[in-house]
N, C-alpha and C. Protein backbone atom coordinates (compact mmCIF):
# COMPACT_ATOMS: atom_id res chain seq x y z
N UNK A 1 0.84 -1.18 0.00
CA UNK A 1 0.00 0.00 0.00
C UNK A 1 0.89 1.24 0.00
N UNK A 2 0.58 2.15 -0.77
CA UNK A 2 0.98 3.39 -0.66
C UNK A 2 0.67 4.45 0.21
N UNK A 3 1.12 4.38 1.53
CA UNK A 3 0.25 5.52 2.32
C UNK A 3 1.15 6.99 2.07
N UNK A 4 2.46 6.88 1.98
CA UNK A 4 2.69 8.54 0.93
C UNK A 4 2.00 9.21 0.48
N UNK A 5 1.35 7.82 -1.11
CA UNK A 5 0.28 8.98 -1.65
C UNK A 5 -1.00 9.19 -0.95
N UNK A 6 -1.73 8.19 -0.28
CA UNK A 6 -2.50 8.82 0.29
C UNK A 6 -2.99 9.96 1.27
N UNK A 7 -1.29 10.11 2.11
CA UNK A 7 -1.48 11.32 2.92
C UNK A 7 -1.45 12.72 2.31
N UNK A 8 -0.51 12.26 1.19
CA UNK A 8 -0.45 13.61 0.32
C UNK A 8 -1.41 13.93 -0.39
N UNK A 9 -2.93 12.75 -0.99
CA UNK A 9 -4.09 13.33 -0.94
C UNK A 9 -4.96 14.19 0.20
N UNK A 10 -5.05 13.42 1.59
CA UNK A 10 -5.80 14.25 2.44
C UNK A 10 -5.08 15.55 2.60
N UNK A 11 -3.37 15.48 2.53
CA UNK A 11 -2.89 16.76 2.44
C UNK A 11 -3.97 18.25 1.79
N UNK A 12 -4.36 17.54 0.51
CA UNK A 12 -4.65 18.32 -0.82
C UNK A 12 -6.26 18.70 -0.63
N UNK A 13 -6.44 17.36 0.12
CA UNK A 13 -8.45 17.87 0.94
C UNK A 13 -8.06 18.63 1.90
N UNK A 14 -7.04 18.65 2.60
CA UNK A 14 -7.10 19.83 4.17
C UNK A 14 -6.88 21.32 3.19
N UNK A 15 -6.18 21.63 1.90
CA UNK A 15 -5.42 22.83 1.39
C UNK A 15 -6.92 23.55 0.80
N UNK A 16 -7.64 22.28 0.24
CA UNK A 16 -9.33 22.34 -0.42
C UNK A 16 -9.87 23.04 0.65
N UNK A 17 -9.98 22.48 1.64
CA UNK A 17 -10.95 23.18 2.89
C UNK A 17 -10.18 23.94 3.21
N UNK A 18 -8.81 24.53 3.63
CA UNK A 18 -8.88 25.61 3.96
C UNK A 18 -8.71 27.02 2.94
N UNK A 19 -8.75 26.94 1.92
CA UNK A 19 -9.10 27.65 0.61
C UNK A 19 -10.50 28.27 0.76
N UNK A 20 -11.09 26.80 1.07
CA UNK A 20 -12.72 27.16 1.15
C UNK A 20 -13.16 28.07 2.42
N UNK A 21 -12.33 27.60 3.32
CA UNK A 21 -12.62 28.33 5.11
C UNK A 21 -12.22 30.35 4.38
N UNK A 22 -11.52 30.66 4.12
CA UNK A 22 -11.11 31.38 3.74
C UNK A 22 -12.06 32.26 2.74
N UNK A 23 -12.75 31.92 2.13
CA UNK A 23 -13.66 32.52 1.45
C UNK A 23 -15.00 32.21 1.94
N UNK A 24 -15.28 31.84 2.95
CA UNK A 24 -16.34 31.49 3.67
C UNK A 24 -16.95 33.28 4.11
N UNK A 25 -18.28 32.38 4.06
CA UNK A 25 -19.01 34.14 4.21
C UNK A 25 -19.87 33.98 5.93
N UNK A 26 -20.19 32.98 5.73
CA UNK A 26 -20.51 32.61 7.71
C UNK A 26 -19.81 32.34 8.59
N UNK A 27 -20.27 32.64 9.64
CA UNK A 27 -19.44 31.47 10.62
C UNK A 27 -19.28 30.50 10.80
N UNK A 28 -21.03 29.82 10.24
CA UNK A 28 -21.79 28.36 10.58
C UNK A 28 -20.33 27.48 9.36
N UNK A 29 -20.36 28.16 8.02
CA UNK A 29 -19.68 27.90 7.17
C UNK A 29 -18.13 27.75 7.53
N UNK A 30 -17.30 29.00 8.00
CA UNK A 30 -16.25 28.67 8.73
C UNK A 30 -16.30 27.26 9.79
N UNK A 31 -17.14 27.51 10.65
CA UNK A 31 -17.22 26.43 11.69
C UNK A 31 -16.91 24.71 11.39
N UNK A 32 -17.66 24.45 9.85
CA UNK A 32 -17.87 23.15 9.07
C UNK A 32 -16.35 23.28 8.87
N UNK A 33 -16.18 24.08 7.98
CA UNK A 33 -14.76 23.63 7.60
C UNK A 33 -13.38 23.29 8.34
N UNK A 34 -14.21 24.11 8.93
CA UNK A 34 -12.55 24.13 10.63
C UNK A 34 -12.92 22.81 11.03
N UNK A 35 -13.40 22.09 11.01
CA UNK A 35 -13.80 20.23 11.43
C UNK A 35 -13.68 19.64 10.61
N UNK A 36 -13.55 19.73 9.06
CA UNK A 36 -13.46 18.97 8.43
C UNK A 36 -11.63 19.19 8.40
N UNK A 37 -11.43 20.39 8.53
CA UNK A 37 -9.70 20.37 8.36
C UNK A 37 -8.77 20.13 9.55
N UNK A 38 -9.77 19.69 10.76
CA UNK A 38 -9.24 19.10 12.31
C UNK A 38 -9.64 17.56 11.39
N UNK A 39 -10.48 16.72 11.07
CA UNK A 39 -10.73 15.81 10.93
C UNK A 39 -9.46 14.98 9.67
N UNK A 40 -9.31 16.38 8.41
CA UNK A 40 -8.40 15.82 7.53
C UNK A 40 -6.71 15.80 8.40
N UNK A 41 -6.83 16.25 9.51
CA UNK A 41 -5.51 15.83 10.10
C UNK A 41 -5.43 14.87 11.19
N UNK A 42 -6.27 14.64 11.87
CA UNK A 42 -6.58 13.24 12.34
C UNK A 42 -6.23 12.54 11.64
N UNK A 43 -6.81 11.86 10.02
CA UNK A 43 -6.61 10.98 9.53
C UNK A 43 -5.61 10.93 8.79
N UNK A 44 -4.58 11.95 8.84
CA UNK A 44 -3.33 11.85 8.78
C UNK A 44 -2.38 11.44 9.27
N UNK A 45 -2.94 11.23 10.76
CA UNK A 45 -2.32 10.75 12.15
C UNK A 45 -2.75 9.54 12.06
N UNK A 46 -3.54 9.16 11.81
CA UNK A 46 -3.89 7.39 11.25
C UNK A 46 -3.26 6.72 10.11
N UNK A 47 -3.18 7.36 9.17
CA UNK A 47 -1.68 6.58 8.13
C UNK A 47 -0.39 7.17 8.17
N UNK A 48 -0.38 7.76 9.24
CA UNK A 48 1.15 7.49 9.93
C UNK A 48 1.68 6.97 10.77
N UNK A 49 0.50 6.24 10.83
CA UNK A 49 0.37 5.55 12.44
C UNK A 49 0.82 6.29 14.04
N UNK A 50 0.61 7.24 13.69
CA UNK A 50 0.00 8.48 15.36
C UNK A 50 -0.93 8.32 16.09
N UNK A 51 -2.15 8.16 15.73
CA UNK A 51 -3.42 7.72 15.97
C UNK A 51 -4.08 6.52 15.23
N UNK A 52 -4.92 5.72 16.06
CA UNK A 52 -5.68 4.46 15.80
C UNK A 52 -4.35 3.35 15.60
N UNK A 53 -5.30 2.17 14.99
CA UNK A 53 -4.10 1.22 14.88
C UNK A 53 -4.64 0.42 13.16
N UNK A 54 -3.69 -0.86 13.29
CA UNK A 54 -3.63 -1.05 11.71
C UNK A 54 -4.99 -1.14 11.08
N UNK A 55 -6.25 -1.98 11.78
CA UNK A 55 -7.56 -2.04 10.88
C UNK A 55 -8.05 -0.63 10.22
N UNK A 56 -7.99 -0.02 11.41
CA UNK A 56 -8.10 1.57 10.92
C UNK A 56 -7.71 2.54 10.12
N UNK A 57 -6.36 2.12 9.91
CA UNK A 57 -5.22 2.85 8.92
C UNK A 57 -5.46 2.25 7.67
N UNK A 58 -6.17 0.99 7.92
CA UNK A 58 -6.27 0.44 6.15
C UNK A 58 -7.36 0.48 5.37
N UNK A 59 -8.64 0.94 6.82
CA UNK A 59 -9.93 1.41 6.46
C UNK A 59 -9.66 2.84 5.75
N UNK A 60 -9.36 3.49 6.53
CA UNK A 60 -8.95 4.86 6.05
C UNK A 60 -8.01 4.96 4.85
N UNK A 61 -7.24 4.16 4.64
CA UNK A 61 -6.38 4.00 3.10
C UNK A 61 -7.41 3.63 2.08
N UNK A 62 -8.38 3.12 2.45
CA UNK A 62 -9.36 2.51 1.28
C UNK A 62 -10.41 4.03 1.44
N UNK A 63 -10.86 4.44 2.23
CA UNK A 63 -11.91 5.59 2.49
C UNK A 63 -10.85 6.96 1.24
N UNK A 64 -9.57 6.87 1.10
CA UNK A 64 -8.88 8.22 0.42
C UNK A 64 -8.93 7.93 -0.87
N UNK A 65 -8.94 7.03 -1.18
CA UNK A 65 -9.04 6.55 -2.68
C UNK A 65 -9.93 5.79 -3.28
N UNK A 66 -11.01 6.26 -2.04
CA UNK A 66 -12.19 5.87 -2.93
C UNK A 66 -13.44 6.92 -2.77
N UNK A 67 -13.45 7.53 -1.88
CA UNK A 67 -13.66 8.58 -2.11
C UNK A 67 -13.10 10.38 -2.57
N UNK A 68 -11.76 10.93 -1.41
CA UNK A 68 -11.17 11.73 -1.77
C UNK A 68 -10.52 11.90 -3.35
N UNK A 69 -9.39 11.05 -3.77
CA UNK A 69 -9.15 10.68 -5.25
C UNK A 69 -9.91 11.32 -5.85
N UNK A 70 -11.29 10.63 -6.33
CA UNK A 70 -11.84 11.66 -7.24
C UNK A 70 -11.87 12.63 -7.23
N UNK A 71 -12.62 13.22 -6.36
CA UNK A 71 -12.44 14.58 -5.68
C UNK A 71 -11.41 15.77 -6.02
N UNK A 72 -10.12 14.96 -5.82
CA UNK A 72 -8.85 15.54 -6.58
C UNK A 72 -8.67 15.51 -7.78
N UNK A 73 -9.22 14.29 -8.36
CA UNK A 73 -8.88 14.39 -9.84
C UNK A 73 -9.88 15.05 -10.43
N UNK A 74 -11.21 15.52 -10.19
CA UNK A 74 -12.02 16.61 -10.56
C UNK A 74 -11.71 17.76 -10.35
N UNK A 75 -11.12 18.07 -8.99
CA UNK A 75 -10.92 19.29 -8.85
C UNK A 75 -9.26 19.82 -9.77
N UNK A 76 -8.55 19.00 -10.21
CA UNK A 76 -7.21 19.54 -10.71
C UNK A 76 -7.40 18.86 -12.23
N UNK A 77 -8.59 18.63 -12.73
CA UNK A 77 -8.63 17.68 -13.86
C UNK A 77 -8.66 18.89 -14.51
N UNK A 78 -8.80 20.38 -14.88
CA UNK A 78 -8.85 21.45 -16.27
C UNK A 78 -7.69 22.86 -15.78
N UNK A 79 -6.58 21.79 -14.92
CA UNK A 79 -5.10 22.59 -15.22
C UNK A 79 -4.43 22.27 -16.39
């Protein structure tokens, strides 16, 4: 398994949300994102093995590239 690339995807979802936090026009809106970009570093701490242990780290290796991935490749697919 490659967890490199996968951290360097959630990397690219935490840079997404905080892009987005940043142009946020609420608070409620700020608020979401500030948890989703505490949450995309948690699970950074899980395929580095910082936090949780192996079932978890391989759940979460399958959760980045099967959901996030796309995500990235839509969002950088018309550079």
């Amino acid at each position: 398994m490659n967890y490199d690339l996968a951290i360097e995807i959630i990397n690219l979802m935490r840079m997404l949300a905080s892009k987005q936090k940043d142009k946020a026009t609420t608070e409620e809106e700020r608020k979401t994102l500030e948890e989703k970009i505490d949450m995309y570093c948690y699970e950074e701490g899980v395929l580095t093995g910082r936090n949780g242990n192996e079932k978890a780290r391989a759940s979460l290796y399958d959760k980045v590239f099967r959901l996030y991935s796309p995500i990235i490749k839509a969002t950088y697919a018309n550079l």
